[in-house]
N, C-alpha and C. Protein backbone atom coordinates (compact mmCIF):
# COMPACT_ATOMS: atom_id res chain seq x y z
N UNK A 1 -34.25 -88.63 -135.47
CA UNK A 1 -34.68 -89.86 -136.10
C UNK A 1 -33.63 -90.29 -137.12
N UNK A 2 -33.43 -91.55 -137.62
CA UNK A 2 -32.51 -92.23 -138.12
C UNK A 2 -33.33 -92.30 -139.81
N UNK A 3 -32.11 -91.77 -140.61
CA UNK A 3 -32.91 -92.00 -141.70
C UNK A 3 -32.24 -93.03 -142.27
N UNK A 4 -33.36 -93.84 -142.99
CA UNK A 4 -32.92 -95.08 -143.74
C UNK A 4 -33.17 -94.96 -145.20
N UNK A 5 -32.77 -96.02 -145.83
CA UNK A 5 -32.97 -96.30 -147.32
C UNK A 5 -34.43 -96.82 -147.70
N UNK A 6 -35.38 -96.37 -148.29
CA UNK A 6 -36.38 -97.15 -148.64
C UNK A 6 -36.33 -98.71 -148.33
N UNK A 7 -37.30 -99.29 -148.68
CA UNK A 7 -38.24 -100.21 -148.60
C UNK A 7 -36.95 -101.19 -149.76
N UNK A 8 -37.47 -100.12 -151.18
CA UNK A 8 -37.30 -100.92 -152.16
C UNK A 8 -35.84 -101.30 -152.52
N UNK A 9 -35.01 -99.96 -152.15
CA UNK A 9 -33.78 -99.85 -151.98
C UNK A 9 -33.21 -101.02 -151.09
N UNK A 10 -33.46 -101.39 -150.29
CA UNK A 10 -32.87 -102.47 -149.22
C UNK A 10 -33.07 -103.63 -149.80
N UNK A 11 -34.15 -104.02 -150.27
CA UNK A 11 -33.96 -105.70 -150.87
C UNK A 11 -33.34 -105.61 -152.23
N UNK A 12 -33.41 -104.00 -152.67
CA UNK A 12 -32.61 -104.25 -154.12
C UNK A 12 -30.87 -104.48 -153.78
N UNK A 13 -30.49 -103.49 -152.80
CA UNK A 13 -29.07 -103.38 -152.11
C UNK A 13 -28.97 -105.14 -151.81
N UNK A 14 -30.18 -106.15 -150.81
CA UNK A 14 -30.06 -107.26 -150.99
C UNK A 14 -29.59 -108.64 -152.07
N UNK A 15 -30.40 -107.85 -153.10
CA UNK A 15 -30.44 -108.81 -154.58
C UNK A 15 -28.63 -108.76 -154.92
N UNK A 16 -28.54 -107.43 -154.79
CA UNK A 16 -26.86 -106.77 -155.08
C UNK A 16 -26.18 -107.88 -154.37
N UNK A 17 -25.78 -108.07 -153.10
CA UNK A 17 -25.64 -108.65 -152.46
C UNK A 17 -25.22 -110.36 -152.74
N UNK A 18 -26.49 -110.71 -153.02
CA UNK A 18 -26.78 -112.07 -153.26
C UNK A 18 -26.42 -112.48 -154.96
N UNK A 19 -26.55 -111.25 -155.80
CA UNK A 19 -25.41 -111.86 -156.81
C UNK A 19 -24.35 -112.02 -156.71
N UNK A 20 -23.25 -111.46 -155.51
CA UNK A 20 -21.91 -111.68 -155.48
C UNK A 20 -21.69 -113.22 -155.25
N UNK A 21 -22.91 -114.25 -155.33
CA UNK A 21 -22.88 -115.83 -155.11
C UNK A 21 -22.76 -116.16 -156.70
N UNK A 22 -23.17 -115.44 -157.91
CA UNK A 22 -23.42 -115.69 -159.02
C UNK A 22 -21.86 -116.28 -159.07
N UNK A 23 -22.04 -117.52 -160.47
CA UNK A 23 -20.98 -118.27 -161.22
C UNK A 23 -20.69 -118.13 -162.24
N UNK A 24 -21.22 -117.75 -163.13
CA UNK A 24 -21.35 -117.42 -164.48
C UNK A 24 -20.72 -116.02 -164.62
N UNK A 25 -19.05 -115.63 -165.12
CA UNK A 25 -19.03 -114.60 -165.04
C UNK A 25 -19.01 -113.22 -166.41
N UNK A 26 -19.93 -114.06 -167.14
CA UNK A 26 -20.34 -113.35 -167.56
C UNK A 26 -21.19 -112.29 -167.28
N UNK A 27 -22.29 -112.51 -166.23
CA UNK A 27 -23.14 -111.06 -165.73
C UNK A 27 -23.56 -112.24 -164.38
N UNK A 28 -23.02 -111.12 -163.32
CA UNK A 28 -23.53 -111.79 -161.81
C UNK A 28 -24.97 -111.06 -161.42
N UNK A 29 -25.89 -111.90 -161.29
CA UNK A 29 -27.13 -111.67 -161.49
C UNK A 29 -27.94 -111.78 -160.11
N UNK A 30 -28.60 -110.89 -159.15
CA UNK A 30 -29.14 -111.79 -157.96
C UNK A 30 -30.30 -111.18 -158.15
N UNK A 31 -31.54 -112.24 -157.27
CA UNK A 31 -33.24 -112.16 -156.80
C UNK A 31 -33.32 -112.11 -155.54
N UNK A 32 -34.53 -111.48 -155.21
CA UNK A 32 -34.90 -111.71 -154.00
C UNK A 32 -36.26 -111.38 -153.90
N UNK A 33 -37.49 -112.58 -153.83
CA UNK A 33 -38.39 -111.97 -153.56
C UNK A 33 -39.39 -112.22 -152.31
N UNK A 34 -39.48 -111.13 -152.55
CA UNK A 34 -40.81 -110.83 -151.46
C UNK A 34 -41.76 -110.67 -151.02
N UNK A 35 -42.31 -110.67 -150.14
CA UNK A 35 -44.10 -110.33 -149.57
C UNK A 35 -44.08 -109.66 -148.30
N UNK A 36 -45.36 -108.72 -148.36
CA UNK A 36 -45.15 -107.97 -146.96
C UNK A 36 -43.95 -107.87 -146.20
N UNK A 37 -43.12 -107.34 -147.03
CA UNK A 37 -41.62 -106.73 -146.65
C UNK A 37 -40.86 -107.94 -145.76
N UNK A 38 -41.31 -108.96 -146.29
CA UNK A 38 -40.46 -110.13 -146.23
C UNK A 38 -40.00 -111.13 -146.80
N UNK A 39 -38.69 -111.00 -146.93
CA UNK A 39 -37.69 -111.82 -148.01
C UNK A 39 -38.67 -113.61 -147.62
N UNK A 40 -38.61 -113.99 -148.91
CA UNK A 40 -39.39 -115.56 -149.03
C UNK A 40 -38.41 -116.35 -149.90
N UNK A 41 -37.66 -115.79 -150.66
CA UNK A 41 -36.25 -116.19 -151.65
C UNK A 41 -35.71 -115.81 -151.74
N UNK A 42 -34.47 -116.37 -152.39
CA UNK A 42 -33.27 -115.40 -152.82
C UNK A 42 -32.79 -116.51 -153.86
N UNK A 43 -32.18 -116.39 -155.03
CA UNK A 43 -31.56 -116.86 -155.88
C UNK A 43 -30.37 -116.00 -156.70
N UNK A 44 -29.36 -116.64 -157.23
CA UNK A 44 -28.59 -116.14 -158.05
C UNK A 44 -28.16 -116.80 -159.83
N UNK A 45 -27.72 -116.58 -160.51
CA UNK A 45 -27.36 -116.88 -161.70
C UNK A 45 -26.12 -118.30 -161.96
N UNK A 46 -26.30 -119.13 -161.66
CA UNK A 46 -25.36 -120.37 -161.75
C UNK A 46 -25.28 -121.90 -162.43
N UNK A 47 -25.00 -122.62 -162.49
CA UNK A 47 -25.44 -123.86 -163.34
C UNK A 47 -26.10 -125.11 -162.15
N UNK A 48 -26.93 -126.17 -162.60
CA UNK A 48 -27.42 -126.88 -162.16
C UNK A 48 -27.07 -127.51 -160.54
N UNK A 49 -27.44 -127.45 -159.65
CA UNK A 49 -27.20 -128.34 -158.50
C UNK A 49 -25.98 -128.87 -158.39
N UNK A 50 -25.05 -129.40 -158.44
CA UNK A 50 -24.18 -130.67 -158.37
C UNK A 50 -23.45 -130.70 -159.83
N UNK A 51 -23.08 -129.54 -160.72
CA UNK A 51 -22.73 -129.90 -162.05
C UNK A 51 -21.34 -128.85 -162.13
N UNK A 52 -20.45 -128.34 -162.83
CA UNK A 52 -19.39 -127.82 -162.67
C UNK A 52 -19.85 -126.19 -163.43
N UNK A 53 -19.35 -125.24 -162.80
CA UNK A 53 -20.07 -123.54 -163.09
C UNK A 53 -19.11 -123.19 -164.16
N UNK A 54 -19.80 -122.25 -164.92
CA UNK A 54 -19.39 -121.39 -165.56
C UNK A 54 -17.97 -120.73 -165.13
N UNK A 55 -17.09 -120.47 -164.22
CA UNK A 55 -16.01 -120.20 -163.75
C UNK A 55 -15.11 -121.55 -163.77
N UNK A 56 -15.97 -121.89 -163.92
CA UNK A 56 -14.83 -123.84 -163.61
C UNK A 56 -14.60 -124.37 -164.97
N UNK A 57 -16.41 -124.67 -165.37
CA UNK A 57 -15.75 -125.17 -166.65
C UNK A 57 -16.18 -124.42 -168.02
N UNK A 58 -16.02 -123.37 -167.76
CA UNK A 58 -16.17 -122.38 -168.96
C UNK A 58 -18.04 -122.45 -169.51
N UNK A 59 -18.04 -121.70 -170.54
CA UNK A 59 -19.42 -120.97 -170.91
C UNK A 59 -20.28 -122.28 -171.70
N UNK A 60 -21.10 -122.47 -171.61
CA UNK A 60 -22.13 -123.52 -172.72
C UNK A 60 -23.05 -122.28 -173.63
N UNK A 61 -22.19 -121.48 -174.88
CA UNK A 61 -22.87 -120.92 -175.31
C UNK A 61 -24.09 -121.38 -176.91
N UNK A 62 -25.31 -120.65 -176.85
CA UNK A 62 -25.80 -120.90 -177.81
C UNK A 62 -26.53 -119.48 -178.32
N UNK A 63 -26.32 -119.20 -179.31
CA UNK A 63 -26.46 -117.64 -179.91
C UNK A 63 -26.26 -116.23 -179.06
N UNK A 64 -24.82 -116.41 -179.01
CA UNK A 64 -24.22 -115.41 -178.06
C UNK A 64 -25.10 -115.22 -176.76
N UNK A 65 -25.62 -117.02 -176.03
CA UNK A 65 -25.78 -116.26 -174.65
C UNK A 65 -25.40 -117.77 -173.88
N UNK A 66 -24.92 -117.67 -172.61
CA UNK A 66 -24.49 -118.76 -172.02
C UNK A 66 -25.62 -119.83 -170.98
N UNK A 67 -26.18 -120.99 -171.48
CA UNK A 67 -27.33 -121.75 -171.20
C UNK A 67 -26.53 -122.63 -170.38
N UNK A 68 -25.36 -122.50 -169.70
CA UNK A 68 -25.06 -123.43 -168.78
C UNK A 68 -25.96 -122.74 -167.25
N UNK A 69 -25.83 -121.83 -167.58
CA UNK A 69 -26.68 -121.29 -165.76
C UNK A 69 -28.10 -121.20 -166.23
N UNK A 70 -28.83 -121.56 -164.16
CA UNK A 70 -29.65 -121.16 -164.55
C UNK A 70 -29.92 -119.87 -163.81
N UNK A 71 -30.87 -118.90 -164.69
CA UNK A 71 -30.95 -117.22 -164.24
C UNK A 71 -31.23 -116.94 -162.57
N UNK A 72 -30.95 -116.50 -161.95
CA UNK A 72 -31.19 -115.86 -160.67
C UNK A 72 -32.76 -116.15 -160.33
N UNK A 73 -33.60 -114.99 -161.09
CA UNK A 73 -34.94 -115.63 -161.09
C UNK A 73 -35.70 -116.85 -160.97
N UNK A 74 -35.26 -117.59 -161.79
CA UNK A 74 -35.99 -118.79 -162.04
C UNK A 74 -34.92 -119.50 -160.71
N UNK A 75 -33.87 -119.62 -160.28
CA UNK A 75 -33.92 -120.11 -159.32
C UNK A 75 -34.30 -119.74 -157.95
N UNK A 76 -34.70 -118.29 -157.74
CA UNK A 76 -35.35 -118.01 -156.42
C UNK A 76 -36.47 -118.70 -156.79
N UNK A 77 -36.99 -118.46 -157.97
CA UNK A 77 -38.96 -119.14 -158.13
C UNK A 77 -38.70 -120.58 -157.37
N UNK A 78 -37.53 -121.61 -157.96
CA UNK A 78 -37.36 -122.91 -157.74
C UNK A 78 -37.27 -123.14 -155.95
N UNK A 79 -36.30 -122.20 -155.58
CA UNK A 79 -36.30 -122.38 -154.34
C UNK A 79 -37.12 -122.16 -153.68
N UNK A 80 -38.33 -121.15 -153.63
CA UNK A 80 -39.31 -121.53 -153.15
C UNK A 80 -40.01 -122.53 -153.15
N UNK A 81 -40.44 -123.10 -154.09
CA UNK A 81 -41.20 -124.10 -154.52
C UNK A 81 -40.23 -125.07 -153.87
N UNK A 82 -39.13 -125.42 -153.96
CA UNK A 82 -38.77 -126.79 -153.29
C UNK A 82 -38.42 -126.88 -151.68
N UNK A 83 -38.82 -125.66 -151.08
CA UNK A 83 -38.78 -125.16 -149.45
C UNK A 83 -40.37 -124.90 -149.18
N UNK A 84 -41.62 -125.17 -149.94
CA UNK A 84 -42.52 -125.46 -150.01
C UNK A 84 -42.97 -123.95 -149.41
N UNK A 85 -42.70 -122.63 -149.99
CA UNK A 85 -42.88 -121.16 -149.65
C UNK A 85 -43.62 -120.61 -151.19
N UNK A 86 -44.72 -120.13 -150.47
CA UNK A 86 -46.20 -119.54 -151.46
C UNK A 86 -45.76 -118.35 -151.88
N UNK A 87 -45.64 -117.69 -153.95
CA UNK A 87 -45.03 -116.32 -153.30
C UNK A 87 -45.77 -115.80 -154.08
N UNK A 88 -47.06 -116.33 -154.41
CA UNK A 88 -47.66 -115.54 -155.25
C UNK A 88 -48.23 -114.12 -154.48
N UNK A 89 -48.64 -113.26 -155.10
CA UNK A 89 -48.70 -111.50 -155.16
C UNK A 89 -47.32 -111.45 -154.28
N UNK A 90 -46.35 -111.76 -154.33
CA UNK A 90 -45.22 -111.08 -154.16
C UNK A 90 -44.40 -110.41 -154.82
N UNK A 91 -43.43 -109.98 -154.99
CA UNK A 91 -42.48 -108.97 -155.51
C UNK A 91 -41.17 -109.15 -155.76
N UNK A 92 -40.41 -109.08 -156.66
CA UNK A 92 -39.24 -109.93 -157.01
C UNK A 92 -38.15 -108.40 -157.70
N UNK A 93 -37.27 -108.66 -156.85
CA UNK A 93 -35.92 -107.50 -156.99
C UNK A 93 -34.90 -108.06 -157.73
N UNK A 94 -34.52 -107.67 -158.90
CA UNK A 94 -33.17 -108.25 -159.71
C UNK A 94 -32.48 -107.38 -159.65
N UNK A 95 -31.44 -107.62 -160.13
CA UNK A 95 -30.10 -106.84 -160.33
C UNK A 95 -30.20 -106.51 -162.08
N UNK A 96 -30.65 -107.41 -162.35
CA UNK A 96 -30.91 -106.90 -164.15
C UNK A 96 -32.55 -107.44 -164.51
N UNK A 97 -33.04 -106.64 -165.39
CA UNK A 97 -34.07 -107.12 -166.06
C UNK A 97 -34.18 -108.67 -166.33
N UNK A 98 -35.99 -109.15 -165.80
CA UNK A 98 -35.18 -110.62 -166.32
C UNK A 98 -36.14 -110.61 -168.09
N UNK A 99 -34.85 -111.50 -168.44
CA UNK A 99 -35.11 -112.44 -169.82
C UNK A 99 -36.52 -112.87 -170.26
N UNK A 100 -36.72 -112.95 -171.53
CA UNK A 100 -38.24 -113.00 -171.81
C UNK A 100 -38.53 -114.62 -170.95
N UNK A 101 -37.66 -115.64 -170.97
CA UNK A 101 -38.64 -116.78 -170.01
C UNK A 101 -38.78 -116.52 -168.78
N UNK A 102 -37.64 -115.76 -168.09
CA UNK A 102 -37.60 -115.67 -167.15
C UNK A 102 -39.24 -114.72 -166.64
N UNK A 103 -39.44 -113.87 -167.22
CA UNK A 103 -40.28 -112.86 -167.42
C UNK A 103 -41.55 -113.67 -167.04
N UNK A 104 -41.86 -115.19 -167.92
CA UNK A 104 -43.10 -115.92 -167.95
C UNK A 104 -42.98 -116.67 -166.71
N UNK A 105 -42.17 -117.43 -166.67
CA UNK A 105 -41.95 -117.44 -164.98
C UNK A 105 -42.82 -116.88 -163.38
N UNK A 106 -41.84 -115.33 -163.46
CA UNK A 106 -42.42 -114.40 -162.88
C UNK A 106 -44.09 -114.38 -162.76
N UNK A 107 -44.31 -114.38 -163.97
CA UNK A 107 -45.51 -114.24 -164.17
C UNK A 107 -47.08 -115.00 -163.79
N UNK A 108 -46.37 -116.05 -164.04
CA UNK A 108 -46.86 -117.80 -163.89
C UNK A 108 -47.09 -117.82 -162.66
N UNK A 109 -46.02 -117.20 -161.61
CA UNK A 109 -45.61 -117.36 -160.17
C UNK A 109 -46.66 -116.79 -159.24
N UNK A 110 -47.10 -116.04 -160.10
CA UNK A 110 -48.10 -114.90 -159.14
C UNK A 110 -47.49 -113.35 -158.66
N UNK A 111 -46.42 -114.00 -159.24
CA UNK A 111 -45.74 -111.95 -158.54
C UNK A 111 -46.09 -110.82 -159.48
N UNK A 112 -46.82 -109.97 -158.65
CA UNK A 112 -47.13 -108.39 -159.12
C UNK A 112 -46.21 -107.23 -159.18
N UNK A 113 -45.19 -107.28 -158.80
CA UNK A 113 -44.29 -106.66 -159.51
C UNK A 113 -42.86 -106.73 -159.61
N UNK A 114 -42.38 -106.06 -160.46
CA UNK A 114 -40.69 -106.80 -160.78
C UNK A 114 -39.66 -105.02 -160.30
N UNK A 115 -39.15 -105.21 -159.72
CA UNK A 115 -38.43 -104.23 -159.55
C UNK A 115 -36.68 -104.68 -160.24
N UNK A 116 -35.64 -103.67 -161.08
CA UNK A 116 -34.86 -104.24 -161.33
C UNK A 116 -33.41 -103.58 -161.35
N UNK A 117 -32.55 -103.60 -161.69
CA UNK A 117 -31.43 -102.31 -161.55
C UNK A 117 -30.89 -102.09 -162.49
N UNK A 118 -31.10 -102.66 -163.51
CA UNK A 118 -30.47 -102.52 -164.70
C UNK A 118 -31.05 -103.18 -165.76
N UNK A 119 -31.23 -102.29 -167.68
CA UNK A 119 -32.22 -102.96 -168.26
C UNK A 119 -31.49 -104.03 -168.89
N UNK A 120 -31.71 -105.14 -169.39
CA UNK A 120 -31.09 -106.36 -169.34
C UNK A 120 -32.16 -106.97 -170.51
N UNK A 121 -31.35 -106.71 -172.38
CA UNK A 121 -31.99 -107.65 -173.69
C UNK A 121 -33.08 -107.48 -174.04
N UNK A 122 -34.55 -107.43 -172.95
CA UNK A 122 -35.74 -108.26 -173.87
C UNK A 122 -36.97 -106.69 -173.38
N UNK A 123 -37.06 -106.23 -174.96
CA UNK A 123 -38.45 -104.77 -174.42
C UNK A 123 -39.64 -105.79 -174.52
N UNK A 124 -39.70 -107.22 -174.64
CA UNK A 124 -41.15 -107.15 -174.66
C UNK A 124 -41.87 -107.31 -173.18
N UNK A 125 -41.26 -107.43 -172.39
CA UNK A 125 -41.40 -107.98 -170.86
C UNK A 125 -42.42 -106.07 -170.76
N UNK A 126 -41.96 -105.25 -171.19
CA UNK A 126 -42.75 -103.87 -170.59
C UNK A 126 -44.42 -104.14 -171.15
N UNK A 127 -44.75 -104.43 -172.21
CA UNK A 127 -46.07 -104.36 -172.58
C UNK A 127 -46.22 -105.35 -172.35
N UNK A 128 -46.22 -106.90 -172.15
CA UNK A 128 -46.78 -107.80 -171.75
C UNK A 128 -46.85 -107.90 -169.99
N UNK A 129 -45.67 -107.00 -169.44
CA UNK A 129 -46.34 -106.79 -168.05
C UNK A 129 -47.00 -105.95 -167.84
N UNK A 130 -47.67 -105.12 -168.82
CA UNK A 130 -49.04 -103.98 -168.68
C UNK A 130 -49.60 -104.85 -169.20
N UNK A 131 -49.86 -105.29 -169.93
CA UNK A 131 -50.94 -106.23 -170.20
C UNK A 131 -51.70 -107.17 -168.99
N UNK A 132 -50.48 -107.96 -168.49
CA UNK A 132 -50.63 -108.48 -167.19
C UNK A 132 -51.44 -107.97 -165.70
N UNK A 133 -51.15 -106.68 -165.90
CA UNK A 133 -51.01 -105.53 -164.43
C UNK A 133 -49.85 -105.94 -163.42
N UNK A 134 -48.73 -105.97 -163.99
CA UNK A 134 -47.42 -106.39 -163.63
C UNK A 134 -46.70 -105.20 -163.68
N UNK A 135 -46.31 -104.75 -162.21
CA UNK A 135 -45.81 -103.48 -162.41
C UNK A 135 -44.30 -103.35 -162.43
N UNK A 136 -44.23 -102.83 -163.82
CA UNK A 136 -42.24 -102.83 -163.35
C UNK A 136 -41.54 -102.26 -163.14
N UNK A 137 -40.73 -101.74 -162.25
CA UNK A 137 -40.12 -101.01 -161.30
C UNK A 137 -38.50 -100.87 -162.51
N UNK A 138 -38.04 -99.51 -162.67
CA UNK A 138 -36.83 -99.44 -163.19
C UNK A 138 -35.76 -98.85 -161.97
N UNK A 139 -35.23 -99.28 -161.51
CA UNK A 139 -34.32 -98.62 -160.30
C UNK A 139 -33.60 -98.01 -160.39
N UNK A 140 -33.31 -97.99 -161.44
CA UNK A 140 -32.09 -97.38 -162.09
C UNK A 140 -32.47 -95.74 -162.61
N UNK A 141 -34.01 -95.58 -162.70
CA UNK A 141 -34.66 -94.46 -163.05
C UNK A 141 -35.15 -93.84 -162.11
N UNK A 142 -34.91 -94.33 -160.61
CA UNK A 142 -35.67 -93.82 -159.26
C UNK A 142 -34.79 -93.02 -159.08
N UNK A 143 -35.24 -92.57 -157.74
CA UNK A 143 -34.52 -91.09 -156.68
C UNK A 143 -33.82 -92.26 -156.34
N UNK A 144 -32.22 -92.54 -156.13
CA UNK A 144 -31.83 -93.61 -155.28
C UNK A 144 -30.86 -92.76 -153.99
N UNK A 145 -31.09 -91.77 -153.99
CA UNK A 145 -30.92 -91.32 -152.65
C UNK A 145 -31.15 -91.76 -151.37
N UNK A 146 -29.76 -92.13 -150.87
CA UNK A 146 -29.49 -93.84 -150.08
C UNK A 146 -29.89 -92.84 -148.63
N UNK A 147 -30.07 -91.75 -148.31
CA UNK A 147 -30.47 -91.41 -147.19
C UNK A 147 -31.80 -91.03 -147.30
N UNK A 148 -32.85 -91.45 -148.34
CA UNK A 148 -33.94 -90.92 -148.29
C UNK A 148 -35.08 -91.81 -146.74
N UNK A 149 -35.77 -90.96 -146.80
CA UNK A 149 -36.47 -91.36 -145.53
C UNK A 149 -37.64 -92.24 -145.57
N UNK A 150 -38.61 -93.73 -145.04
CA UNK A 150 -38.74 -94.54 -145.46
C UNK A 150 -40.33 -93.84 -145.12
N UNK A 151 -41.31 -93.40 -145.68
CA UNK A 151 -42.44 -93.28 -145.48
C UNK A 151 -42.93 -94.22 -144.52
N UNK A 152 -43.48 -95.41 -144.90
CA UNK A 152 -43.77 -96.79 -144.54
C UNK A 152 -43.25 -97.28 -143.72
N UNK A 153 -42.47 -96.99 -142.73
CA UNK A 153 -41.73 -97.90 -142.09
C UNK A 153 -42.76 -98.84 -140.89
């Protein structure tokens, strides 16, 4: 039998992936979320539609953080919503922790849990997603043993 990478491992290896689209190079950031082990978004970290990126025309900073992009997250949330795709109780994979709006977002969205790879600025996102029943996944704290075998498959 062929052993594979988890479940969670593969759309996180995905998110990985899909930040190498990020513009902002300050931190290349990717999403991807999901439902019943199927990708419904994907977003990355970049500036507005039709406007010039963070690599082009430098940083729009305001208290050491750059507000020309928008976060990975909040644009997978967007792209669903404007491809007219439902993602509530779904599941959302980052490459970094998201940001406390980003966090409300998430939240707003209907997704039950956040899986992420790296911790990224804001501790209040842990007790307000127990509060929630928002479960958050640290990946970075798992077995990531890339040949582990997929229970679930």
């Amino acid at each position: 039998m062929t052993e594979r990478v988890s479940w969670e491992q593969y759309f996180m290896n995905i998110a990985k992936e899909v930040a190498t689209r990020a513009t902002c190079d300050r931190k290349h950031v990717g999403a991807v979320i999901v439902r019943d082990k199927t990708i419904l978004s994907t977003g990355y970290n970049g500036s507005i539609r039709g406007l010039p990126h963070c690599d082009v025309a430098g940083h729009e900073m305001e208290n050491s953080h750059c507000v020309r992009t928008i976060h990975a997250e909040a644009n997978a949330i967007v792209q669903a919503a404007k491809n007219g795709i439902a993602i509530d109780k779904g599941e959302i994979f980052i490459t970094a922790s998201p940001c406390y709006n980003c966090f409300k977002l998430i939240a707003n969205a209907g997704i039950r849990a956040i899986y992420f790879g790296e911790f990224y600025r804001d501790d209040r996102i842990a007790s307000l997603a127990s509060t929630l029943g928002i479960t958050l996944v640290d990946m970075s704290k798992k077995d990531q043993d890339m040949s582990k075998k997929d229970q679930d498959s």
